[in-house]
Protein backbone atom coordinates (compact mmCIF):
# COMPACT_ATOMS: atom_id res chain seq x y z
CA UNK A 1 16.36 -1.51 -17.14
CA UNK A 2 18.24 -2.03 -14.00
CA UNK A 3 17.55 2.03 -13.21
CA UNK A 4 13.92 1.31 -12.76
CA UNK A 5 14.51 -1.61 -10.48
CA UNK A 6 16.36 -0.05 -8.45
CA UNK A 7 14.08 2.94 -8.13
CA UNK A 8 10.76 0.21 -7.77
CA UNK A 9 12.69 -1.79 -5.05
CA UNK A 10 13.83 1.29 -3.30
CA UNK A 11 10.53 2.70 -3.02
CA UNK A 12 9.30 -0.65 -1.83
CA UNK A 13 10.99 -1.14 0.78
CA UNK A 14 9.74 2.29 1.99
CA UNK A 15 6.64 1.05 1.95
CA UNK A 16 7.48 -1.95 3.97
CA UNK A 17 8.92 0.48 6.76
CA UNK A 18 5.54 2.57 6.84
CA UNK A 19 3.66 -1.05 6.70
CA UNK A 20 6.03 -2.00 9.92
CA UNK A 21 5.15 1.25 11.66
CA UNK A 22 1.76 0.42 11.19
CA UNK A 23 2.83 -2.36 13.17
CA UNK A 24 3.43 -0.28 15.84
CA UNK A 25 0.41 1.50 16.15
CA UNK A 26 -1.49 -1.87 16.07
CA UNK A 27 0.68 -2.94 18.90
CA UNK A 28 -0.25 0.69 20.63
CA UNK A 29 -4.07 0.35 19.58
CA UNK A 30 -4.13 -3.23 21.43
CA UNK A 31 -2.31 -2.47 24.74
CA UNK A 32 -3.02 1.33 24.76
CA UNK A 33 0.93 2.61 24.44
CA UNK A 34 4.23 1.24 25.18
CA UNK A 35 5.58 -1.21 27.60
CA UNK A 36 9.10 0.73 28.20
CA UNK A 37 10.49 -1.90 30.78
CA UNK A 38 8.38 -5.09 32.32
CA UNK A 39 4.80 -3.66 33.87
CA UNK A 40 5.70 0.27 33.07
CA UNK A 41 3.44 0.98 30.10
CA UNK A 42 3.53 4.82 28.40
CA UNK A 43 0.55 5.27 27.38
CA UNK A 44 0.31 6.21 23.67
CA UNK A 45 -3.14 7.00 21.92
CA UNK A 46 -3.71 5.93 18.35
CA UNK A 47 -6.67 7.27 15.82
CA UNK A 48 -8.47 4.38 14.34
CA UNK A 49 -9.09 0.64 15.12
CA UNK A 50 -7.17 -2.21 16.19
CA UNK A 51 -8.44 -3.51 12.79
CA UNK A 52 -7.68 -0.94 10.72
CA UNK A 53 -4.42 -1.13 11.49
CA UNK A 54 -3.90 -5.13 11.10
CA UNK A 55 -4.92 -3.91 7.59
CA UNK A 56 -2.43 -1.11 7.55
CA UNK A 57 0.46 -3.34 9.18
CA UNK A 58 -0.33 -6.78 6.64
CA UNK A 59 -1.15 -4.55 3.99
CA UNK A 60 1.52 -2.50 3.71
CA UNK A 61 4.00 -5.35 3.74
CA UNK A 62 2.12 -7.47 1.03
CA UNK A 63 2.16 -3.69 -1.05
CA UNK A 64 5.78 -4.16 -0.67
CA UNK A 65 6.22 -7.47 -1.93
CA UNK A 66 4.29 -6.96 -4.73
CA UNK A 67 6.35 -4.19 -5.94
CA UNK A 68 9.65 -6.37 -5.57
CA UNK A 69 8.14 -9.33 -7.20
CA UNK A 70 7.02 -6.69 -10.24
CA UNK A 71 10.54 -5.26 -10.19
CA UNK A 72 12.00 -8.75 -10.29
CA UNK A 73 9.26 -10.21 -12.84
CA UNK A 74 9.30 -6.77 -15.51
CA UNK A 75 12.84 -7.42 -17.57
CA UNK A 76 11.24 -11.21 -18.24
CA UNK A 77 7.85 -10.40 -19.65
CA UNK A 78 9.34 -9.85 -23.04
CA UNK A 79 7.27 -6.21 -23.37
CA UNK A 80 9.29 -3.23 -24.93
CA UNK A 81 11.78 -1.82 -22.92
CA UNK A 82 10.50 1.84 -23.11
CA UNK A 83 7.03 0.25 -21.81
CA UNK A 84 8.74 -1.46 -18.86
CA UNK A 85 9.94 2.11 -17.25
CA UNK A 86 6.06 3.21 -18.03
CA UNK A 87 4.89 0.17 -15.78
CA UNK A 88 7.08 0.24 -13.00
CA UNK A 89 6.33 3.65 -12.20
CA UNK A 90 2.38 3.06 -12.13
CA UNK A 91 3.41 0.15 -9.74
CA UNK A 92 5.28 2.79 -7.43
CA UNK A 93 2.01 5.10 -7.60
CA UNK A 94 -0.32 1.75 -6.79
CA UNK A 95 2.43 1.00 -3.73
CA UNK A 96 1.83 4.67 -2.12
CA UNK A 97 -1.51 4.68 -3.20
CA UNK A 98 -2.50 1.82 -1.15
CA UNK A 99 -0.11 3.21 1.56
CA UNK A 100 -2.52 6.11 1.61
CA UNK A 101 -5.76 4.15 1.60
CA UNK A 102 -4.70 2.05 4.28
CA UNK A 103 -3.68 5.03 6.57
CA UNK A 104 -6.67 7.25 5.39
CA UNK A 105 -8.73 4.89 5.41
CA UNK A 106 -8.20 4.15 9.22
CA UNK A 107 -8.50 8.08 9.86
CA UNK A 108 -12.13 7.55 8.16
CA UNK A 109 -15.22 6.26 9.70
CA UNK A 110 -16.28 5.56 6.05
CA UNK A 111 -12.79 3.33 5.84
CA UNK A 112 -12.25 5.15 2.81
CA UNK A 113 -14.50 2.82 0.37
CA UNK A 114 -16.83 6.05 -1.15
CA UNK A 115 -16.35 9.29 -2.35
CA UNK A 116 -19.09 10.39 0.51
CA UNK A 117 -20.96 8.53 3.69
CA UNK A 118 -21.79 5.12 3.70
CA UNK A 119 -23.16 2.58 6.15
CA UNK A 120 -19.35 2.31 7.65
CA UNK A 121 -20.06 5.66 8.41
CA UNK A 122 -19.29 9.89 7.23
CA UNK A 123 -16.57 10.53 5.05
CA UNK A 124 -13.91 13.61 5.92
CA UNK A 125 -11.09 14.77 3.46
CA UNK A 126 -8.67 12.20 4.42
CA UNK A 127 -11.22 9.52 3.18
CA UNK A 128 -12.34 11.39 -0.02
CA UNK A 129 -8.91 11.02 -0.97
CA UNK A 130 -8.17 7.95 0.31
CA UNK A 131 -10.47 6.48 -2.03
CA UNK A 132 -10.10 8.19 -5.26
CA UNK A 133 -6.33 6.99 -5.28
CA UNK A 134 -7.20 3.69 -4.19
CA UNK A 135 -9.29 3.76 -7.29
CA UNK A 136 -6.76 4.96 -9.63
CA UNK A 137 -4.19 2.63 -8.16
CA UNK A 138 -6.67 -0.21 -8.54
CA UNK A 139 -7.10 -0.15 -11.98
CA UNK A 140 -3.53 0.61 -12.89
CA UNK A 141 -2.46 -2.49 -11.58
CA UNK A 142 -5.40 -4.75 -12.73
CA UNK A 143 -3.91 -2.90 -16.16
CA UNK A 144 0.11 -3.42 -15.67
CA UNK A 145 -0.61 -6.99 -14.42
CA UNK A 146 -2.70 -7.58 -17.66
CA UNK A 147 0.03 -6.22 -20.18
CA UNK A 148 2.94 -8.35 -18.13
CA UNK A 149 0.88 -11.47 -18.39
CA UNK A 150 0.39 -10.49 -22.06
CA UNK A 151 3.73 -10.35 -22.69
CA UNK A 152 4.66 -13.69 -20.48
CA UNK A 153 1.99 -15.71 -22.64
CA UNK A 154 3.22 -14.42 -26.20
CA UNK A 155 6.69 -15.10 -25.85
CA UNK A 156 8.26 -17.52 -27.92
């Protein structure tokens, strides 16, 4: 049991880093580059919106979180071991799956949220796929939070 919290914290706190990058590049996206000592700025340019990447930066850190509390919470839900492994790996998969999205999306006029062009606006490869494993990662953790509340309400 401990192997796969190790593995689900280790690959959360990846996450985090990539959601504090994304700090960066909201700092960048807001001032235009970097202030490298008082009033000398190298300018930096960034691909998507100041917004997008408040999502990216917030996002990426509550991604993390979740996947520690999951990797704390898992050995208490009283669910079969050999299940527990099963769920902490789809919660690594949602992690970088929202990862993606959030990155994609902001690389996306269509933010990632369709397959093809909506009223955000056209889709391109990186949003295609941005989507369809923000999708997947959706409903496997609307599924592994379902079976861990299962198992926290049926044990004795």
């Amino acid at each position: 049991m401990e192997n796969y919290q190790k593995n689900l914290i280790g690959h959360a706190l990846l996450v985090l880093i990539i959601g504090l990058l994304a700090g960066f590049m909201l700092a960048f996206s807001l001032i235009g580059g970097l202030e490298v000592v008082p009033s000398i700025f190298m300018g930096i340019p960034v691909f998507g919106t100041t917004e997008g990447w408040a999502r990216a930066h917030s996002g990426g850190i509550v991604n993390a979180l979740l996947m520690i509390a999951v990797a704390f919470a898992l050995p208490h839900c009283g669910l079969a071991p050999g299940r527990l492994a099963l769920y902490a790996k789809g919660i690594v998969f949602a992690g970088w799956a929202n990862t993606i999205f959030y990155w994609f999306g902001n690389a996306s006029a269509n933010r990632a949220l369709s397959f093809s062009d909506n009223t955000l606006g056209a889709t391109n490869i990186l949003g295609t796929f941005g989507y369809l494993v923000a999708v997947i990662a959706a409903f496997v953790t609307i599924y592994v939070a379902a079976q861990m509340a299962r198992g926290f309400f049926t044990q004795d």
